[in-house]
N, C-alpha and C. Protein backbone atom coordinates (compact mmCIF):
# COMPACT_ATOMS: atom_id res chain seq x y z
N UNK A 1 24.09 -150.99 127.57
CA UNK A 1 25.00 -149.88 127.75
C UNK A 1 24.20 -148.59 127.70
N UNK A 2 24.82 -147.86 128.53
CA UNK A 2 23.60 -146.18 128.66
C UNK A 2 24.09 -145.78 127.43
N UNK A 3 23.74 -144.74 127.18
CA UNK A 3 23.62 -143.86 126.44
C UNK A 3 23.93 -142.38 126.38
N UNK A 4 23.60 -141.23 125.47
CA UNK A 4 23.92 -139.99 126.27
C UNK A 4 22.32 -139.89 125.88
N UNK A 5 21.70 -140.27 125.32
CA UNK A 5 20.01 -139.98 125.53
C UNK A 5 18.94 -140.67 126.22
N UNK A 6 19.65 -141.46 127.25
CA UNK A 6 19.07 -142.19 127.58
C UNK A 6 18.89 -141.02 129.37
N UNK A 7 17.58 -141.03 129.64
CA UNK A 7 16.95 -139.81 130.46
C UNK A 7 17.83 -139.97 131.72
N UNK A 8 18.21 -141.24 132.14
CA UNK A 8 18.47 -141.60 133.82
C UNK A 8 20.49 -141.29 133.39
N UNK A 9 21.06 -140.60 132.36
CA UNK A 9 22.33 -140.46 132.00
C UNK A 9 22.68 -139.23 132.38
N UNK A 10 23.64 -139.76 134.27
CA UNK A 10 24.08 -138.64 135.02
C UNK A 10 24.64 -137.85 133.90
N UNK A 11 25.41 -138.21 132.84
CA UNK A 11 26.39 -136.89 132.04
C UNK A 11 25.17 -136.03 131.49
N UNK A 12 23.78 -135.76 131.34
CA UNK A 12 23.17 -135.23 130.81
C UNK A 12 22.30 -133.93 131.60
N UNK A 13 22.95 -134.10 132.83
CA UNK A 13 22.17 -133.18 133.88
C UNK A 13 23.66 -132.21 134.26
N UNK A 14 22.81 -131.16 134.08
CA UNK A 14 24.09 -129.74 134.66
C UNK A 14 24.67 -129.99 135.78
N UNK A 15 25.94 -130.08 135.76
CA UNK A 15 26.47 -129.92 137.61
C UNK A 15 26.40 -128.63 138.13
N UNK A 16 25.57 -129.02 139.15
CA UNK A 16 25.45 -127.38 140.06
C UNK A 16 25.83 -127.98 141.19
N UNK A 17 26.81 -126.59 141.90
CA UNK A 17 27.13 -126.76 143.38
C UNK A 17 25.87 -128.17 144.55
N UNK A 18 26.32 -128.89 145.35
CA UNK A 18 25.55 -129.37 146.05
C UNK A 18 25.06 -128.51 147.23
N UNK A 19 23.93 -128.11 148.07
CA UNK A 19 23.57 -127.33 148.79
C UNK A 19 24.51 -128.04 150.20
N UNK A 20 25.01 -128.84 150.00
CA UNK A 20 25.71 -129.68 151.42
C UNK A 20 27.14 -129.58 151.54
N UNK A 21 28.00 -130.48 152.30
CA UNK A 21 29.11 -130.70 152.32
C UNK A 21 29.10 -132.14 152.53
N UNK A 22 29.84 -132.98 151.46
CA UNK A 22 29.32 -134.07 151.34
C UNK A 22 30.02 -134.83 152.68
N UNK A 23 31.52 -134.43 152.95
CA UNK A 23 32.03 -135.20 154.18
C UNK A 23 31.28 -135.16 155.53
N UNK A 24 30.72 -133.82 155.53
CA UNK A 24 29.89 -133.89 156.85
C UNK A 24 28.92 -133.89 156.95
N UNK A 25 27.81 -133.78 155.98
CA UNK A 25 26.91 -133.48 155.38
C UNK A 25 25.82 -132.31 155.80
N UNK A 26 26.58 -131.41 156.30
CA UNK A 26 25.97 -130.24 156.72
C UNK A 26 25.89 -129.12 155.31
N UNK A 27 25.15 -128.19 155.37
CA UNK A 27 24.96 -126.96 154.66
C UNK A 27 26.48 -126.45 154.35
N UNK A 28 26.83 -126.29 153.34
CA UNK A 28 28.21 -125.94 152.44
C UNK A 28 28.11 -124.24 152.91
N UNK A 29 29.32 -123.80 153.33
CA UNK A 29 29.11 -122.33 153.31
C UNK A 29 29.48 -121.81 152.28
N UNK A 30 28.55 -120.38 152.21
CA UNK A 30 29.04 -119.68 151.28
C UNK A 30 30.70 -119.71 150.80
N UNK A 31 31.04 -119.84 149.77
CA UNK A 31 32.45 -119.35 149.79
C UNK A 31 33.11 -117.91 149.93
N UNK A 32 32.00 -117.20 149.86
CA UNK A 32 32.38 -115.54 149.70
C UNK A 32 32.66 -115.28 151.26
N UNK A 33 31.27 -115.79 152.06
CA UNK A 33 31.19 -115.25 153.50
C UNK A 33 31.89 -116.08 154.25
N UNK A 34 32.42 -117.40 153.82
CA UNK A 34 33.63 -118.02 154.83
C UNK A 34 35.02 -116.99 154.44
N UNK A 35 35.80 -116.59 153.19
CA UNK A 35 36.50 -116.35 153.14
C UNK A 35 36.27 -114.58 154.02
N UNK A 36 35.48 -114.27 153.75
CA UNK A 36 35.40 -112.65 154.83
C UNK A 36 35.26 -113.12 156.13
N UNK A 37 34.59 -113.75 156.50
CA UNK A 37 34.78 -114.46 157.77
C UNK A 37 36.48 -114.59 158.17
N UNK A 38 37.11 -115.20 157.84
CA UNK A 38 38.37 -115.26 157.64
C UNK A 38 39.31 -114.17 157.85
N UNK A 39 38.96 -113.38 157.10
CA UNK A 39 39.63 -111.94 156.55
C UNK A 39 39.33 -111.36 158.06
N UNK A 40 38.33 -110.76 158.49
CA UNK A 40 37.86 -110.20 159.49
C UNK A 40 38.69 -110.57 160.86
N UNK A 41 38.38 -112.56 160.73
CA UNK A 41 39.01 -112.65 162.16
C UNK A 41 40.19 -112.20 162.22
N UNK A 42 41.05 -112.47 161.09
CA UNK A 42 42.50 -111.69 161.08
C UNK A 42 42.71 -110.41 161.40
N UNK A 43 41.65 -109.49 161.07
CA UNK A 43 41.68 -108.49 160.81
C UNK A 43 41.78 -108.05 163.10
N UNK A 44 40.48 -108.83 163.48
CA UNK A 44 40.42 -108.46 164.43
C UNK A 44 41.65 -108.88 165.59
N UNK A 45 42.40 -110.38 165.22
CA UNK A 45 43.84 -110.45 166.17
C UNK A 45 44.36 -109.99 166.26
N UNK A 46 44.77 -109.02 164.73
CA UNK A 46 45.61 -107.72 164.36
C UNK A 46 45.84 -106.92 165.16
N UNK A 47 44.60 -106.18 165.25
CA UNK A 47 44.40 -105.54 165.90
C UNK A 47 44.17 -105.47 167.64
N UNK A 48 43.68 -106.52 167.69
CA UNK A 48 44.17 -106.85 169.49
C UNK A 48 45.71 -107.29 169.54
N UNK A 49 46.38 -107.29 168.76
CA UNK A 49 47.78 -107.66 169.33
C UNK A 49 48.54 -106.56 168.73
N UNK A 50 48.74 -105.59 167.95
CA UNK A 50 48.96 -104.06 167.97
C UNK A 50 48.66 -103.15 168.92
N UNK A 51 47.19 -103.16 169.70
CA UNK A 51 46.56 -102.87 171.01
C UNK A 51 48.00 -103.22 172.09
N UNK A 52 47.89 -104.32 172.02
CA UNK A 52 49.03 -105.35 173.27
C UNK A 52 50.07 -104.99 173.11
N UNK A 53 50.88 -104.81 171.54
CA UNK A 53 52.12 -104.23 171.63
C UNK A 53 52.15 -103.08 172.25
N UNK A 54 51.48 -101.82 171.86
CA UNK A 54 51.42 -100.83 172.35
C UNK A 54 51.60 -100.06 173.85
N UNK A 55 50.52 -101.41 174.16
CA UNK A 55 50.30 -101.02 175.85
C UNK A 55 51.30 -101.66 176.41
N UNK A 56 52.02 -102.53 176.02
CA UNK A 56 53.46 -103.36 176.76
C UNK A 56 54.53 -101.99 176.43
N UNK A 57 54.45 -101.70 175.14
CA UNK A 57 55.39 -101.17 175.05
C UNK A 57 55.63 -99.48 175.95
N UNK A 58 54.49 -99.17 175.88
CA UNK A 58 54.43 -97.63 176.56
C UNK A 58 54.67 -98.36 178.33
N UNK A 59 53.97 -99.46 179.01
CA UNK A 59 54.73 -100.21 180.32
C UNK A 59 55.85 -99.44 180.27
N UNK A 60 56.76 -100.41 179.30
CA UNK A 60 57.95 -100.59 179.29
C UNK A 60 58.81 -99.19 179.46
N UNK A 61 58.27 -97.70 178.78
CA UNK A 61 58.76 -97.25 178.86
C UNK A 61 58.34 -96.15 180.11
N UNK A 62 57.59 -96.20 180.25
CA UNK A 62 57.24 -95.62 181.98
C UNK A 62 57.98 -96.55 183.24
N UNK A 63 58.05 -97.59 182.87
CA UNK A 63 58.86 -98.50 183.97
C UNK A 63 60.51 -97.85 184.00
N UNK A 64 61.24 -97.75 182.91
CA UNK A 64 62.43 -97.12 182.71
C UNK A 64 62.60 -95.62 183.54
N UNK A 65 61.33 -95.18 183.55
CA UNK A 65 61.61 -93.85 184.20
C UNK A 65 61.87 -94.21 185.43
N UNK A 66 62.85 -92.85 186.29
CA UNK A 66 63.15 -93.10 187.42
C UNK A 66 61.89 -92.73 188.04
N UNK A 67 61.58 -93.52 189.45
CA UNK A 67 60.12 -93.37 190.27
C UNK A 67 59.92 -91.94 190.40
N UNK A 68 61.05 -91.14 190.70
CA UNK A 68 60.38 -89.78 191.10
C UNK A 68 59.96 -88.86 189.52
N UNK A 69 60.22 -89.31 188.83
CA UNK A 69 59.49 -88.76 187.66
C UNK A 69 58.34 -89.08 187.40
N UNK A 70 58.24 -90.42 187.25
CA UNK A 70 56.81 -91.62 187.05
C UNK A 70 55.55 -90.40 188.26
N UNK A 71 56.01 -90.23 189.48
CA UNK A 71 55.27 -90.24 190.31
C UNK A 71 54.88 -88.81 189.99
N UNK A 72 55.64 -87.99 189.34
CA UNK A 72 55.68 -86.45 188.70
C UNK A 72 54.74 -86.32 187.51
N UNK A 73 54.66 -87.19 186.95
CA UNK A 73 53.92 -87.00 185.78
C UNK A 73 52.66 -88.13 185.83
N UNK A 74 52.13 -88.75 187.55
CA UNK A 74 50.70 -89.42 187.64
C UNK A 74 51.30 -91.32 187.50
N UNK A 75 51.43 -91.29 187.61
CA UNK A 75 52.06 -92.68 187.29
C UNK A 75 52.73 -93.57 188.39
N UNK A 76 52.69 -93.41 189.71
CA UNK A 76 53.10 -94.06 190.69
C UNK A 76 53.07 -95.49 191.28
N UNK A 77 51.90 -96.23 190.53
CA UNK A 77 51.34 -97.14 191.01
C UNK A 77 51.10 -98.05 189.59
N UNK A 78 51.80 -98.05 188.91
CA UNK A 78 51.88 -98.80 187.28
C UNK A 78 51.79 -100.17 187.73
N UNK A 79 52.96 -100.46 188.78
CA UNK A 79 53.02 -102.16 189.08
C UNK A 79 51.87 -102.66 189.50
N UNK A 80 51.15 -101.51 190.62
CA UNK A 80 49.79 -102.37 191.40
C UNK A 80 48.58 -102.43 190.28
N UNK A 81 48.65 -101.58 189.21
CA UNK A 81 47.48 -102.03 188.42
C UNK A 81 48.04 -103.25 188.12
N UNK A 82 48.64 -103.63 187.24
CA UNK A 82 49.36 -104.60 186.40
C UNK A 82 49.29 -105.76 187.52
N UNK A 83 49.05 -106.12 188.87
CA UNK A 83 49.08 -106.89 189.34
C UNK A 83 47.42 -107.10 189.42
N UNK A 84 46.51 -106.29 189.37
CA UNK A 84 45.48 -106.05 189.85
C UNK A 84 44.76 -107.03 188.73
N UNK A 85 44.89 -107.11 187.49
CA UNK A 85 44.28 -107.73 186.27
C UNK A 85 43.85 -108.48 186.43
């Protein structure tokens, strides 16, 4: 029967993080820089889809105008960009 002084007695060695990931056995990421990783990408959909609301929404409201206004204030040709993409 082992022992706790017996040298080869896993309970006698510190557990430190493994440098791996044991399921895949690749390099473990940081936990700090996956979770900012994370944070960021959110950060950046956010912000491209606030972008998107925006620009749909200002569309939307230049489309409402009647054409001879649109065309009064530069704006004549809203549909042919929007097709142009």
């Amino acid at each position: 029967m082992l022992t706790k002084n017996f040298p080869g007695n896993l309970s006698d060695r510190p557990l430190r993080p493994r440098p791996w990931d044991a399921d895949t056995m690749m390099p473990a990421p940081n936990q700090g820089e996956f979770v900012m990783s994370v944070l960021s990408s959110i950060g950046r959909i956010a912000t491209r889809y606030a972008a998107a609301r925006a620009r749909h929404r200002s569309e939307r409201i230049l489309l409402s105008l009647p054409a001879a206004l649109r065309k009064d204030i530069g704006f004549p040709e809203i549909l042919d960009t929007r097709n142009n993409r």
